[in-house]
Protein backbone atom coordinates (compact mmCIF):
# COMPACT_ATOMS: atom_id res chain seq x y z
CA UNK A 1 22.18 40.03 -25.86
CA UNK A 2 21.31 39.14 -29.40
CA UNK A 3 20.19 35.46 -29.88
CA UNK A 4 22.96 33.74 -31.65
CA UNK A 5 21.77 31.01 -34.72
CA UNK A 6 24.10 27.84 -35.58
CA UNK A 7 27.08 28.95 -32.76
CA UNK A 8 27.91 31.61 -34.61
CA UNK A 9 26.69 35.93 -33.58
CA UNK A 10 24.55 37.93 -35.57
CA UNK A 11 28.38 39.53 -36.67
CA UNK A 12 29.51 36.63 -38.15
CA UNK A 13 26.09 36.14 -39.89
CA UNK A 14 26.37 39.38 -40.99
CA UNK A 15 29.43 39.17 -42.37
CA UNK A 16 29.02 35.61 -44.54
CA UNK A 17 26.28 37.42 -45.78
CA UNK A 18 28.52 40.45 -47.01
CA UNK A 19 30.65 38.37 -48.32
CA UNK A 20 28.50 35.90 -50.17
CA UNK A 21 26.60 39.27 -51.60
CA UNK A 22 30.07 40.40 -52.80
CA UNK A 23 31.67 39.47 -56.25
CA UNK A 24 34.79 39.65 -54.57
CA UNK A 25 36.22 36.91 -52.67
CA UNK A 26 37.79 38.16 -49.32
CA UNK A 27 40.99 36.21 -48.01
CA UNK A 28 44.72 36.42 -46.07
CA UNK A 29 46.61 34.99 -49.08
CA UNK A 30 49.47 36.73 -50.88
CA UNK A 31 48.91 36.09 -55.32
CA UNK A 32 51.32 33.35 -55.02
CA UNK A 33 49.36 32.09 -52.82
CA UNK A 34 46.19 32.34 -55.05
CA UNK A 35 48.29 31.14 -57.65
CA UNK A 36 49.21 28.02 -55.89
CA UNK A 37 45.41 27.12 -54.77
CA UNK A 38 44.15 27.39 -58.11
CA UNK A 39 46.87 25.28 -59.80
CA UNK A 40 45.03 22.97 -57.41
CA UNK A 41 41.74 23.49 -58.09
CA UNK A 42 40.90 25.35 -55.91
CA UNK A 43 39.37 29.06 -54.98
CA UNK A 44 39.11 31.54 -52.09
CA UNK A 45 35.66 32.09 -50.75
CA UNK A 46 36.53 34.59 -47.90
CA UNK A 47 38.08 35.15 -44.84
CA UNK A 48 37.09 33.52 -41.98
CA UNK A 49 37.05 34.02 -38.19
CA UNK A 50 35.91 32.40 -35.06
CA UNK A 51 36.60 33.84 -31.33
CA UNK A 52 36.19 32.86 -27.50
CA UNK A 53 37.18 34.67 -24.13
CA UNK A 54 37.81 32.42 -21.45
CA UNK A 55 38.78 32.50 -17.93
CA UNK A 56 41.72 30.87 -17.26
CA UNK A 57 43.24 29.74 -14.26
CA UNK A 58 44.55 26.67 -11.93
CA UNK A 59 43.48 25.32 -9.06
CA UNK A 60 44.30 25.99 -5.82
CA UNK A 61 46.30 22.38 -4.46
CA UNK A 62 49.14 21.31 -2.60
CA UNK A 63 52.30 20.68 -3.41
CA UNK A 64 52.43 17.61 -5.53
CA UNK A 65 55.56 15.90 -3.65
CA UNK A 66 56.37 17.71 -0.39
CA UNK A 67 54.24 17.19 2.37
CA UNK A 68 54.18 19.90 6.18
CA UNK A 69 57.61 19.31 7.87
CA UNK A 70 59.87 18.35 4.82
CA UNK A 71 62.45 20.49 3.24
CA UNK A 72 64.92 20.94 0.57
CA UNK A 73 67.73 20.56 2.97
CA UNK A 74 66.38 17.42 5.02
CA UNK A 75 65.06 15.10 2.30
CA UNK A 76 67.56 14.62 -0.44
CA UNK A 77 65.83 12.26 -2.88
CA UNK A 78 65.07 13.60 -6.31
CA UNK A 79 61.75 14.40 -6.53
CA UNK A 80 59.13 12.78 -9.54
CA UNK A 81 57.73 14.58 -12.64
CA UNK A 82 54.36 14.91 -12.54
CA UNK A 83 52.47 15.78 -16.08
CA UNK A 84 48.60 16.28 -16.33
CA UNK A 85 48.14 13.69 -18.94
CA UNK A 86 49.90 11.13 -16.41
CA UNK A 87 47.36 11.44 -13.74
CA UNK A 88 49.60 9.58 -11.86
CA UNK A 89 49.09 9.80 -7.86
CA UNK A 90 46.19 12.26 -8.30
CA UNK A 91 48.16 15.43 -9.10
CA UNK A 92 45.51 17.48 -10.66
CA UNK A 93 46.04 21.11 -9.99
CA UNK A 94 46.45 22.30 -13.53
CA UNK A 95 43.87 19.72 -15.10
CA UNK A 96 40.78 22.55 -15.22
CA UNK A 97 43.49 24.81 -16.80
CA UNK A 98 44.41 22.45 -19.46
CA UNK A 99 40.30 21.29 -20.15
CA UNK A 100 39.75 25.41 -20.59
CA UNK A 101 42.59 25.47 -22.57
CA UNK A 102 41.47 22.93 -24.75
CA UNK A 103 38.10 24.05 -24.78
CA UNK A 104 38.94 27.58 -25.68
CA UNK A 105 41.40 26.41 -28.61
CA UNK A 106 38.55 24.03 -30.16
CA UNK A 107 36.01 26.23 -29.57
CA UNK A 108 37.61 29.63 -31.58
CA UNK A 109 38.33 27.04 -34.14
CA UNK A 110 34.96 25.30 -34.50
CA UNK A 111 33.30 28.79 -35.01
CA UNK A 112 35.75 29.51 -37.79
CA UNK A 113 34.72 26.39 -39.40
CA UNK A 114 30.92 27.17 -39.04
CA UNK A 115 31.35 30.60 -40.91
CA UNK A 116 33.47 28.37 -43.39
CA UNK A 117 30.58 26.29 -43.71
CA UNK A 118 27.86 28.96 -43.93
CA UNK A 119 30.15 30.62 -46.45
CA UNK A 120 29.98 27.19 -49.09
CA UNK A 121 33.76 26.62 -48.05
CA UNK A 122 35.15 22.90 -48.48
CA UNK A 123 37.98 23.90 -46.82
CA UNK A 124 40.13 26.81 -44.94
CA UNK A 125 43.75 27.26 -45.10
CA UNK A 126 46.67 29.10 -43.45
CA UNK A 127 44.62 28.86 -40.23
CA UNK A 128 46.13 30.74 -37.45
CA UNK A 129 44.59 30.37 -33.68
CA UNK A 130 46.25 32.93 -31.17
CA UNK A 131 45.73 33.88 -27.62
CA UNK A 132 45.79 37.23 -25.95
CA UNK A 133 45.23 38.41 -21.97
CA UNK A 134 42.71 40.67 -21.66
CA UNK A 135 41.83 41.51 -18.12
CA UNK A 136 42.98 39.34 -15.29
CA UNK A 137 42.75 35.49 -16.43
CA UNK A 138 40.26 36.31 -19.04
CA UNK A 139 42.14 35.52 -22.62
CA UNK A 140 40.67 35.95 -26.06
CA UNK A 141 41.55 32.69 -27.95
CA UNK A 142 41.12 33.71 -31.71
CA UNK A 143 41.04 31.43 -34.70
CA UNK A 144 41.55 33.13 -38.60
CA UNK A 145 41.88 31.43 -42.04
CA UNK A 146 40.95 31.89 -45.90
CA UNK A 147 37.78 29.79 -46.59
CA UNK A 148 38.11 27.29 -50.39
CA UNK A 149 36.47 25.65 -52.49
CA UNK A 150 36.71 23.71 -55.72
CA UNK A 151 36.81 26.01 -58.66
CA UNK A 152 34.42 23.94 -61.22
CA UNK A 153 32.89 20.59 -59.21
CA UNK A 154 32.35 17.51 -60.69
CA UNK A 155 29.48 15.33 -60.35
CA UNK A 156 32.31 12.27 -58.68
CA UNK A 157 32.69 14.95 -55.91
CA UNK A 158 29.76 14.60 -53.17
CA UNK A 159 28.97 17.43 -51.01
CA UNK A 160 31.60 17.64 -47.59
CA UNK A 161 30.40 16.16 -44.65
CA UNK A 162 32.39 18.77 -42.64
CA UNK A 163 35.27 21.56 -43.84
CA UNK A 164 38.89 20.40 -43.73
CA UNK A 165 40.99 22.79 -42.52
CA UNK A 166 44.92 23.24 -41.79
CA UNK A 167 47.28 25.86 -40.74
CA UNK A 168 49.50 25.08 -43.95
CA UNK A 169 50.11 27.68 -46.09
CA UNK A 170 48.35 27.55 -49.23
CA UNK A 171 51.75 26.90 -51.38
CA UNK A 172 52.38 23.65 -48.62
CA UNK A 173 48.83 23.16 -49.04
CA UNK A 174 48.45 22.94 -52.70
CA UNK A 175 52.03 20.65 -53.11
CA UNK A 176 49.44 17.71 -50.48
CA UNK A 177 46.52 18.46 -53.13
CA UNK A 178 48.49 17.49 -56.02
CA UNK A 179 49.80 14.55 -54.49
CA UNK A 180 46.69 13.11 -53.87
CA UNK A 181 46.64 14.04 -49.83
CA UNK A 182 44.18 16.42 -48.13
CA UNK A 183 44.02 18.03 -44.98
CA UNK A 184 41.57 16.44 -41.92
CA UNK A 185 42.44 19.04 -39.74
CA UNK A 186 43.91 20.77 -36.82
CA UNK A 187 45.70 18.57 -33.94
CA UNK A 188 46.79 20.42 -30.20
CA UNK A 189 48.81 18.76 -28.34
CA UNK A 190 48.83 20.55 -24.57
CA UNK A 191 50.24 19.13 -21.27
CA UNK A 192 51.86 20.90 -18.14
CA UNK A 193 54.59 19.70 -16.26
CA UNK A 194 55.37 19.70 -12.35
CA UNK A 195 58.78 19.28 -10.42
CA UNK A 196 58.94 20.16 -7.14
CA UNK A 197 62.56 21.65 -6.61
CA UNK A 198 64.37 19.20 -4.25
CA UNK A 199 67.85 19.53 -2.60
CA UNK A 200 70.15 18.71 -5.83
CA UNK A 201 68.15 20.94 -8.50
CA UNK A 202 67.91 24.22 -5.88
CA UNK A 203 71.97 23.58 -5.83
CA UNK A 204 72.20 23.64 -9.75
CA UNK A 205 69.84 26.68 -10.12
CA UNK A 206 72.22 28.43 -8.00
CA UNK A 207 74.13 31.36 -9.58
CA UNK A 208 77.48 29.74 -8.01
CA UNK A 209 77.09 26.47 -10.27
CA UNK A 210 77.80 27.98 -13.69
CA UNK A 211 78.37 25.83 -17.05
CA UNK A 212 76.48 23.11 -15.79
CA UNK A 213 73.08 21.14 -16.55
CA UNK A 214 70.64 21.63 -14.75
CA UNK A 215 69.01 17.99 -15.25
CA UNK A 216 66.12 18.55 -12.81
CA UNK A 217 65.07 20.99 -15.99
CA UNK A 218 65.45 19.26 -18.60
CA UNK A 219 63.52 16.08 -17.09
CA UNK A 220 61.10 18.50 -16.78
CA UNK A 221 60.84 20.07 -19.97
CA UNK A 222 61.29 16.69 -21.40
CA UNK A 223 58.34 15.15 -19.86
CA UNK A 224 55.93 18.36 -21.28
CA UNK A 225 57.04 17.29 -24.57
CA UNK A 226 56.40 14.11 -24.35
CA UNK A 227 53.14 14.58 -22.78
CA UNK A 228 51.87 16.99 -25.03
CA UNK A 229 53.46 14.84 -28.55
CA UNK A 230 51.18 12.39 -26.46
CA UNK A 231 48.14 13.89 -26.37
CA UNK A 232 48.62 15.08 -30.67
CA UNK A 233 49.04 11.52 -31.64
CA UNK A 234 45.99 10.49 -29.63
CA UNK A 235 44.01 13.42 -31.81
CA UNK A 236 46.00 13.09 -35.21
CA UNK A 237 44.59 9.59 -34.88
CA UNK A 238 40.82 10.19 -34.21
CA UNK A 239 40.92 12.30 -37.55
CA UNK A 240 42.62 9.65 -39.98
CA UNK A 241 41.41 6.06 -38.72
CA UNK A 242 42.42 4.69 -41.64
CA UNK A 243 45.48 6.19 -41.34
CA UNK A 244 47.39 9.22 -42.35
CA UNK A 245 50.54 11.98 -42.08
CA UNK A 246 50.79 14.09 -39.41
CA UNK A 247 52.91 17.08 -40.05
CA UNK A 248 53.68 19.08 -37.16
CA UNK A 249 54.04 22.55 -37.59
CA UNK A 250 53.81 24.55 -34.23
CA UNK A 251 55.65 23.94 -30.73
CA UNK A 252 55.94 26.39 -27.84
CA UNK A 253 57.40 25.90 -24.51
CA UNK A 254 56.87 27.84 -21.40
CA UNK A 255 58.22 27.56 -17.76
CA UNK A 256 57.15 29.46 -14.49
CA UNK A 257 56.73 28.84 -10.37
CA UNK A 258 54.32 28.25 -8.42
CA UNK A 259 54.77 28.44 -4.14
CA UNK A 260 55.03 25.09 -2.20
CA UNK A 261 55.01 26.15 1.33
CA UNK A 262 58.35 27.78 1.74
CA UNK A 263 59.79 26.67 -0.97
CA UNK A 264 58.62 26.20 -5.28
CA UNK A 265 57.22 24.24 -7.69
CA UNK A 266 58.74 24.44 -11.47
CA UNK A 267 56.50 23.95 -14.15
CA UNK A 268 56.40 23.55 -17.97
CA UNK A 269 54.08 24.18 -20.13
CA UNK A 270 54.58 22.16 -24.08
CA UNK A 271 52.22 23.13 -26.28
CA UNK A 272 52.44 21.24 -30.14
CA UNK A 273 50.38 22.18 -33.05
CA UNK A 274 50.28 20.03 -36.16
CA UNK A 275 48.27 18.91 -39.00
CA UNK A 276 46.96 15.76 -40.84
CA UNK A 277 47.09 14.25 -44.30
CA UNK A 278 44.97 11.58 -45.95
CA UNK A 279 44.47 10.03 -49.17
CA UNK A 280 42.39 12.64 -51.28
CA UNK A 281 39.29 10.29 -52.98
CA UNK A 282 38.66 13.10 -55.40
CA UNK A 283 42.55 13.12 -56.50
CA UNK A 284 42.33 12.85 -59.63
CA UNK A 285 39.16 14.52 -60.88
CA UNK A 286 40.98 17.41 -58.47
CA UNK A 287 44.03 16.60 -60.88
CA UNK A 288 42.17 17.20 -63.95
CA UNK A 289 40.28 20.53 -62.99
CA UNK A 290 43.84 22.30 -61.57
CA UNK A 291 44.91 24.71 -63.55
CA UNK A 292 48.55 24.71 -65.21
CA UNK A 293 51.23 26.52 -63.62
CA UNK A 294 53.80 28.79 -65.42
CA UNK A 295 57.17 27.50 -63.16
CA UNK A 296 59.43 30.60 -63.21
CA UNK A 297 62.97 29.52 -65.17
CA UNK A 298 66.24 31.53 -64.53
CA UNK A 299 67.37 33.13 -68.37
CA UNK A 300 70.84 32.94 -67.07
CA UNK A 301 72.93 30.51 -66.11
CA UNK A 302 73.84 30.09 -62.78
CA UNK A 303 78.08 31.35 -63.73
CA UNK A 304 76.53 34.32 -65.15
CA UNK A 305 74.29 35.03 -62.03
CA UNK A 306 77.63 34.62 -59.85
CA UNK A 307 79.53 37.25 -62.00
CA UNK A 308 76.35 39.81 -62.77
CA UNK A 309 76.95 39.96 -58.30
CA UNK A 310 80.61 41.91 -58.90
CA UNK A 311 79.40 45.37 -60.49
């Protein structure tokens, strides 16, 4: 196996230096795009990429509520919610799934940045980190973006201590530039939680008790929203100490079953994605090097628009 240099394969090396060799600038953005960036002062540098396979799986753990001898149709009480950010009575099972998870996800993304970095990006943008199964529990996390930089530095602008990156678009990401915000990077947000299904939410799964909630669910789902919104905040937080915006701008949900004996566990799985702003200190030399924007004007008037629609 070749030796790798900086975390990054003798690929990706290969690549920066294709693209740092080229006079053309590779990226994923449309010309409005382009547009946008460089009204900001900014310019792509290439495309960027960063990867990771990694087993993932659970561990193999009781049921977190039942115990041998109880069942659904003896013990009536509702039975708790259980999330892995809780770690409340010591229900752990899907902890090692969720630290993979995690590890994956930052680790696809921290290669991305290091090609960013080897490319002389001060940024990347329209970053998009994706998952697919490839054999058994082994999943491909993968993270892809368009590398920036500032089109003609100033002397008031010191070198980056580390790329900012977001999974804005570069129009959404260009509107924060101008207003004096920039990106500090990429929040996840990930919990899973557990519900063991107890006498009163078998009875409204059933296909005889139509039209009516099922509020062992959405306690459920609830609490892996809440968990996971936890777990962004405590993130969004480390990167703005000072204090910032967090815009969210991904959420997934995902529910399956696990065996408990003779009977099930429900689980969901929250999953929330988001980005943060802070004040820019190179706003307004950033300001002053943007480039002017032609805005696009209608030549007709919106009546005329309205009838032009009837032939």
């Amino acid at each position: 196996m070749a030796a790798w240099i900086g975390g990054l394969p003798p690929s990706a090396h290969d690549r920066v230096a294709r693209q740092r060799a080229s006079a053309v600038a590779g990226s994923l953005l449309s010309a409005p795009a382009a547009a946008a960036l460089r009204s900001a002062g900014l310019a792509p540098v290439g495309e960027v990429f960063g990867c990771l396979v990694m087993q993932l799986g659970w561990a193999s753990s009781p049921c977190g509520w039942w115990q041998p001898g109880w069942s659904a149709a003896t013990w009536s009480p509702d039975s708790p919610v259980w999330t892995t950010g809780s770690r409340r009575g010591g229900y752990a099972a899907f902890e090692p799934y969720v630290q993979a998870f995690e590890h994956a996800w930052h680790g696809a993304l921290a290669r991305l940045l290091a090609e960013a970095a080897a490319l002389g990006a001060e940024g990347v943008v329209g970053i998009r980190i994706g998952r697919t199964r490839l054999d058994g529990q082994a999943w491909e996390f993968s993270a892809l973006g368009t590398g920036v930089r500032r089109v003609d530095p100033t002397p008031e602008r010191a070198a980056p201590e580390s790329v900012w990156h977001t999974d804005l678009s570069a129009e959404d990401c260009a509107a924060a530039l101008r207003s004096g915000l920039l990106p500090r990077g990429l929040a996840l947000g990930l919990s899973i939680a557990t519900k063991h299904e107890d006498y009163r939410l078998r009875q409204q799964r059933s296909v005889l008790q139509g039209n009516t909630e099922v509020d062992g669910l959405s306690e459920l789902v609830a609490a892996a929203r809440e968990d996971a919104r936890r777990q962004l905040e405590r993130r969004a937080a480390a990167l703005a100490p000072k204090g910032g915006t967090l815009v969210v701008s991904g959420m997934s949900l995902g529910e399956f079953e696990t065996a408990c004996g003779q009977e099930v566990d429900l689980h969901a799985e929250s999953i929330v994605v988001g980005t943060v702003l802070a004040p820019d200190p190179a706003a307004r030399s950033r300001t002053r090097s943007g480039a002017a924007v032609l805005p696009v004007i209608p030549l007709s008037s919106a009546t005329d628009r309205r009838s032009s629609r009837r032939f």
